[in-house]
Protein backbone atom coordinates (compact mmCIF):
# COMPACT_ATOMS: atom_id res chain seq x y z
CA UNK A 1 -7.81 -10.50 -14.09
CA UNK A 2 -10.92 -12.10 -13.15
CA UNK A 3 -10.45 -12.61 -9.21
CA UNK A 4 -13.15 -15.58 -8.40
CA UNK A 5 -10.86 -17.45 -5.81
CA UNK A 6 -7.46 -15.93 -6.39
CA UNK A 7 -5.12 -15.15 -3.65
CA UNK A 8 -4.20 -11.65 -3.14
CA UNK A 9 -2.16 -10.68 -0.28
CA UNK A 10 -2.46 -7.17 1.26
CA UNK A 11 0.24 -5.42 3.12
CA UNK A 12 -0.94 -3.52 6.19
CA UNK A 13 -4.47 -4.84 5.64
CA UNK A 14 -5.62 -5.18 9.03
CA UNK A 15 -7.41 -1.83 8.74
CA UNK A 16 -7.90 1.33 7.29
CA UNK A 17 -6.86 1.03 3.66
CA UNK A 18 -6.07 -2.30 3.42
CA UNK A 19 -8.93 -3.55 5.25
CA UNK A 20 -10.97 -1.28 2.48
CA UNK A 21 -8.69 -3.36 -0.08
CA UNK A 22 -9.35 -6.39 0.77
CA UNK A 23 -13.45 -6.26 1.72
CA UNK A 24 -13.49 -4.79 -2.54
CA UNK A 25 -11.70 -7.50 -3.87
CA UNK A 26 -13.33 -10.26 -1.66
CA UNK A 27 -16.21 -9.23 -2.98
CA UNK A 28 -15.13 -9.99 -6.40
CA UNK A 29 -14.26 -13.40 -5.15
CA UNK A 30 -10.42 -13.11 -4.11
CA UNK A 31 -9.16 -14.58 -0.93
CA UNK A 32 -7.58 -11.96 0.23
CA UNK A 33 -4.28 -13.21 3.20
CA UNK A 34 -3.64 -9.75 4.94
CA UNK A 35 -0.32 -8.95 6.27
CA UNK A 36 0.02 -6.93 8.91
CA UNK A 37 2.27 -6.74 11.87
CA UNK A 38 -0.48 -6.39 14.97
CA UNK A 39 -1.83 -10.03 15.29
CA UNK A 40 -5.07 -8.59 17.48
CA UNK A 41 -5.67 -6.54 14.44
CA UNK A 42 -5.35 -9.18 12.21
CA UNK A 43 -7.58 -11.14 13.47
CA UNK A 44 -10.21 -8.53 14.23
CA UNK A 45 -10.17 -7.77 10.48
CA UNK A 46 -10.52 -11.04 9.71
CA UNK A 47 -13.78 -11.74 11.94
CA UNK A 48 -15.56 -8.91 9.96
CA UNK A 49 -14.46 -10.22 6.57
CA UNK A 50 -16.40 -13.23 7.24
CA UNK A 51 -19.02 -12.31 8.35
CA UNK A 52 -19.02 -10.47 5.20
CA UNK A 53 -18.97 -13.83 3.21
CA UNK A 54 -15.17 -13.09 2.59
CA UNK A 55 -12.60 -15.82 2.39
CA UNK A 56 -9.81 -13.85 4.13
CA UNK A 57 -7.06 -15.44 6.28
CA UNK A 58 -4.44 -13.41 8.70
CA UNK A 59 -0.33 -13.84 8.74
CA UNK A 60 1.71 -11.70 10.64
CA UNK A 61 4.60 -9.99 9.13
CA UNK A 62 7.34 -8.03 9.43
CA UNK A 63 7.55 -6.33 5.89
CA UNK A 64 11.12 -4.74 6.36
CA UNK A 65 12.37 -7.98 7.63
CA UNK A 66 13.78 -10.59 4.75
CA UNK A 67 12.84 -13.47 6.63
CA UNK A 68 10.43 -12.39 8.19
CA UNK A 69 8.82 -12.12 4.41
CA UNK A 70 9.48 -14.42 3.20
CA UNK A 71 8.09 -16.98 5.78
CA UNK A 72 4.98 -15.28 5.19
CA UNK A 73 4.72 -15.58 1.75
CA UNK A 74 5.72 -19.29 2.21
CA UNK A 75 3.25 -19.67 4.72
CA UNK A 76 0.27 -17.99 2.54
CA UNK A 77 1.30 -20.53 -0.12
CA UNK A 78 1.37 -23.12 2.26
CA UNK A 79 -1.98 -22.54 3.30
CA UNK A 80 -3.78 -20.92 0.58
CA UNK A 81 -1.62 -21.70 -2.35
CA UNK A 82 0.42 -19.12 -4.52
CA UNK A 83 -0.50 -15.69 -4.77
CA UNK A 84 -1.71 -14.16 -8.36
CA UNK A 85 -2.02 -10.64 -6.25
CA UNK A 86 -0.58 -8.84 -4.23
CA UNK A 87 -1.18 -5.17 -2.70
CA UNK A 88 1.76 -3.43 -1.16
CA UNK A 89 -0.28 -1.01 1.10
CA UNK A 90 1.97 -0.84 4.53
CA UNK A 91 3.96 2.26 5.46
CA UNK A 92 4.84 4.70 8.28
CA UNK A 93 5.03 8.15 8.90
CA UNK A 94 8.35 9.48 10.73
CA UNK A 95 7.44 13.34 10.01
CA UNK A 96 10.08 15.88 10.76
CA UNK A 97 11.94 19.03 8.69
CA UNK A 98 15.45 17.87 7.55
CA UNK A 99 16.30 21.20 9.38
CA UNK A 100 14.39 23.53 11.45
CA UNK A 101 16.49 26.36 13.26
CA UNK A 102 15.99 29.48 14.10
CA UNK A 103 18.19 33.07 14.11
CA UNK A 104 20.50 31.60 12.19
CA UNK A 105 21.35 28.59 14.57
CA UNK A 106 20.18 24.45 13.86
CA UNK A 107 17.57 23.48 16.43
CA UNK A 108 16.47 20.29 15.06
CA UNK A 109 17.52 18.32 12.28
CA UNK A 110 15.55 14.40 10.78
CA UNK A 111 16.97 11.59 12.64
CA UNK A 112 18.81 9.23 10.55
CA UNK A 113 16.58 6.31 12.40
CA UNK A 114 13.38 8.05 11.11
CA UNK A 115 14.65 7.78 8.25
CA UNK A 116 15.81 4.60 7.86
CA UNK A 117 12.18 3.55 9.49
CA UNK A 118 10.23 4.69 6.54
CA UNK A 119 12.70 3.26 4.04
CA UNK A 120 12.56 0.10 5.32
CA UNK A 121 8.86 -0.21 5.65
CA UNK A 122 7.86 2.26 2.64
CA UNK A 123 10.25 1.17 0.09
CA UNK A 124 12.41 -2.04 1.19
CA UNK A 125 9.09 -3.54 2.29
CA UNK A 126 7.25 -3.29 -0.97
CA UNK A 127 10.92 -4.51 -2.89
CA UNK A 128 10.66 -7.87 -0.38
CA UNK A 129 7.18 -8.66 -1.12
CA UNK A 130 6.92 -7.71 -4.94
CA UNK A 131 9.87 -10.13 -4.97
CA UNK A 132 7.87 -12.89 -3.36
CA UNK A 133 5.08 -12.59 -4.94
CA UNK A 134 6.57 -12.25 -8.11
CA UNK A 135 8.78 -15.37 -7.70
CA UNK A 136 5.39 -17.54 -6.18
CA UNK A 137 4.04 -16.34 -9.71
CA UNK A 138 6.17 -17.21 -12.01
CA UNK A 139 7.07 -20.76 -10.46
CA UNK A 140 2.78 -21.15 -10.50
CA UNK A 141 2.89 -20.75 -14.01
CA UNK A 142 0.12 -18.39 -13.92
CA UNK A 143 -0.38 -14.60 -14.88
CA UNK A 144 -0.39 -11.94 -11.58
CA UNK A 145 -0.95 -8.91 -10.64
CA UNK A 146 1.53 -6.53 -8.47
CA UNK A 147 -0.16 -2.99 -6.85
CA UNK A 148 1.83 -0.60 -5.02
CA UNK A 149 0.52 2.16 -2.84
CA UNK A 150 2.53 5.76 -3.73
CA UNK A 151 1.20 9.58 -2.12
CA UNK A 152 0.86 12.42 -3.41
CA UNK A 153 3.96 13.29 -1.35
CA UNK A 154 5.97 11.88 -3.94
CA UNK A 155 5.94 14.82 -5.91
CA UNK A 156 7.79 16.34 -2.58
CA UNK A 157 6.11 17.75 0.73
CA UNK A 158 7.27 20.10 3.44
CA UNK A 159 8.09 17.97 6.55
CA UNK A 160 8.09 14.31 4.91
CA UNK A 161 11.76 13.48 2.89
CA UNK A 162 11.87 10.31 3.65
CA UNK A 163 8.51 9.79 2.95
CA UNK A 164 8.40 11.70 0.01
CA UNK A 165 11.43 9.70 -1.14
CA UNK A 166 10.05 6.08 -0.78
CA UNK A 167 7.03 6.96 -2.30
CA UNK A 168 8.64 8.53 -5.21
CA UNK A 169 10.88 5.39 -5.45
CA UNK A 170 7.53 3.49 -5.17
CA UNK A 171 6.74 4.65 -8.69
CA UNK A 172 10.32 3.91 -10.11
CA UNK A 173 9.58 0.14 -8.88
CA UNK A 174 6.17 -0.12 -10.55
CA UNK A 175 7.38 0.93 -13.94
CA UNK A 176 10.25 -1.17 -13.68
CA UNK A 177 8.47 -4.28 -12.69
CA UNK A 178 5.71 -3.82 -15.21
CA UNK A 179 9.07 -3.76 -17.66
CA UNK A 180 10.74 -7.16 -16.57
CA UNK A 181 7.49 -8.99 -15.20
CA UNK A 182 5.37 -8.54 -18.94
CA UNK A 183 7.13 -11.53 -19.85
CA UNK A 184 5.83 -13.73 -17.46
CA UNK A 185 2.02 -12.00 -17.59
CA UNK A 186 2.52 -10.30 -14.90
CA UNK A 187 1.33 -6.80 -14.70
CA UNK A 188 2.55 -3.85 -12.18
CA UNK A 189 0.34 -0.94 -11.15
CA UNK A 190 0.70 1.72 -8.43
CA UNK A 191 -2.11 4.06 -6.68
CA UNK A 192 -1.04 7.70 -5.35
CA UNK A 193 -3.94 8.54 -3.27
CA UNK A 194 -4.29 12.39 -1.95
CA UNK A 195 -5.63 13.21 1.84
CA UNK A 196 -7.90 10.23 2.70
CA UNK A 197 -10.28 10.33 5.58
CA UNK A 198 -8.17 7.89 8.16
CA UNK A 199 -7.27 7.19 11.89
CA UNK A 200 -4.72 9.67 11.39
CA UNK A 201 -6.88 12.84 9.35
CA UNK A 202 -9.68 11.80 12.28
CA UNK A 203 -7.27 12.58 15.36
CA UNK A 204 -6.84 16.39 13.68
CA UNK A 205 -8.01 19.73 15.21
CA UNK A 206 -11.02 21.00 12.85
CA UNK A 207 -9.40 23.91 11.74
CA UNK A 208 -6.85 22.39 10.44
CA UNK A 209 -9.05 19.70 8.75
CA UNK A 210 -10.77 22.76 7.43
CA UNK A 211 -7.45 23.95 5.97
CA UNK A 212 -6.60 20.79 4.56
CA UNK A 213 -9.81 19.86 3.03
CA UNK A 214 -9.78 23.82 1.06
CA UNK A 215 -7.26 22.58 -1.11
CA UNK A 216 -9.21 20.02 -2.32
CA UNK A 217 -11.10 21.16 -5.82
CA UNK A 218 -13.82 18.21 -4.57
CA UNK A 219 -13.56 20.23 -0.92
CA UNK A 220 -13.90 16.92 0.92
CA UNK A 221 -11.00 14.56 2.16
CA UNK A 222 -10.82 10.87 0.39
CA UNK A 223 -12.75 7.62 1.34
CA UNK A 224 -10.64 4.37 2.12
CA UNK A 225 -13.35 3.02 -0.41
CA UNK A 226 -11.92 5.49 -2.87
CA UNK A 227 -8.69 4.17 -2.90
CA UNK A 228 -10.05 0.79 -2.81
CA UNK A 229 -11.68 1.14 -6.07
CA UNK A 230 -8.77 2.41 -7.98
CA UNK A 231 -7.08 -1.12 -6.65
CA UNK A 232 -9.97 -2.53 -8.52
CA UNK A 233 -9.54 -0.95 -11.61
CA UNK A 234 -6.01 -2.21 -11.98
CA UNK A 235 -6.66 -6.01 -11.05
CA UNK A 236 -9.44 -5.65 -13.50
CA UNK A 237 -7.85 -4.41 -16.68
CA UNK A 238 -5.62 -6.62 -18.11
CA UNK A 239 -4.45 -3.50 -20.47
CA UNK A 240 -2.97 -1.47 -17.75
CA UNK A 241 0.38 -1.96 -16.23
CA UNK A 242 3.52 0.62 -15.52
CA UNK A 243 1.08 3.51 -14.56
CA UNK A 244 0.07 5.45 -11.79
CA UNK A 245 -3.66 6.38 -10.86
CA UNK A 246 -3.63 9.74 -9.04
CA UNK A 247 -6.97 9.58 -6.81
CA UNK A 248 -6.76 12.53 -4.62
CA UNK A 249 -10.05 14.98 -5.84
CA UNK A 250 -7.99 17.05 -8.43
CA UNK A 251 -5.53 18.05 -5.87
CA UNK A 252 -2.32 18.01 -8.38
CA UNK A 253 -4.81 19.22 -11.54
């Protein structure tokens, strides 16, 4: 899809990855509307995308909210017209062992509210906005192009079930979408990136950065720009839909 003034909303794209998101695609030309749910964020974001000569604009959202949804998406139409993109790049963490006891006796166990949090955002989030998106689409008339943002943790990780289970369940979208949306040209794509250098990889004690980063066969942690790129790719080959790009320096070789 050649991007040159096409609207591609970003989920969670007031910073970190989907900032990185949208400042690659803007400069292929999209307009990139980020949705995010801190408004001083938002706007922040925004400020530096034009001054980068990006055409970005800034709607709040709510992404495990219906309505919340879908007055955004109506309101990105509204303002910018229909979307031919859109990046579903918001989530949560909520970590926690289903159960952690000791001498034979149940100390801990996941809250069912942590995991219901990352549901919602993780996986009912991405179902709400693929939906709009996919519906502002088809009633356009005019071929899109749906990205959704998996982990590594899909393929299961100590301490993250719920998060392990939306972003296997992530994947399970993408190749069904890819399957149903064809029809109307629109393609489906998902990114599983590995351990990227964030906020949250930033706020960690060294040695355990040190420990992380061993695993790595590239022995360094991700760039947000990494991630970024593989977005790219997909928006820019109209051959690939239904798949998953693993970018996470030969971590699951």
């Amino acid at each position: 899809m050649q991007l040159d003034k096409r609207v591609v909303a970003i989920t969670g794209g007031a910073r970190g990855l989907g900032f990185a998101m949208a400042e690659r695609l803007g400069r292929e030309g999209a307009r990139p509307a980020l949705l995010d749910v801190d408004r001083e964020a938002l706007d922040e974001a925004v400020t530096r995308l034009h001054q980068a000569g990006i055409d970005a604009s800034a709607f709040v959202v709510d992404v495990a909210d219906e309505a919340s949804v879908q007055q955004a998406f109506a309101d990105v139409a509204e303002n910018l017209g229909p979307v031919s993109g859109l990046v579903n790049n918001a989530g949560i963490l909520r970590d926690a062992l289903l159960i952690k006891a000791r001498d034979g006796k149940v100390e801990k166990r996941m809250s069912l509210s942590h995991w219901q949090q990352v549901i919602d955002v993780n996986l009912t989030g991405v179902f709400l906005c693929g939906r709009e998106a996919a519906t502002q689409m088809i009633e356009a008339g005019h071929a899109g192009v749906i990205v959704n943002i998996s982990s590594i943790s899909r393929a299961g990780n100590m301490g993250q079930s719920n998060y392990a289970a939306a972003k296997a369940a992530v994947v399970s979208l993408t190749s069904t979408w890819a399957k149903e949306l064809a029809r109307y040209g629109i393609r489906a794509g998902a990114v599983a990136p590995g351990f990227i250098e964030t906020d949250m990889t930033a706020s960690m004690r060294q040695d355990m950065l040190d420990k992380l980063t061993a695993g790595v066969p590239l022995k360094r942690l991700g760039q947000p720009e990494d991630i970024a790129e593989s977005v790219a790719f997909i928006f820019a080959n109209d051959y690939f839909t239904g798949r998953v790009i693993e970018c996470d320096g030969g971590l699951r070789l």
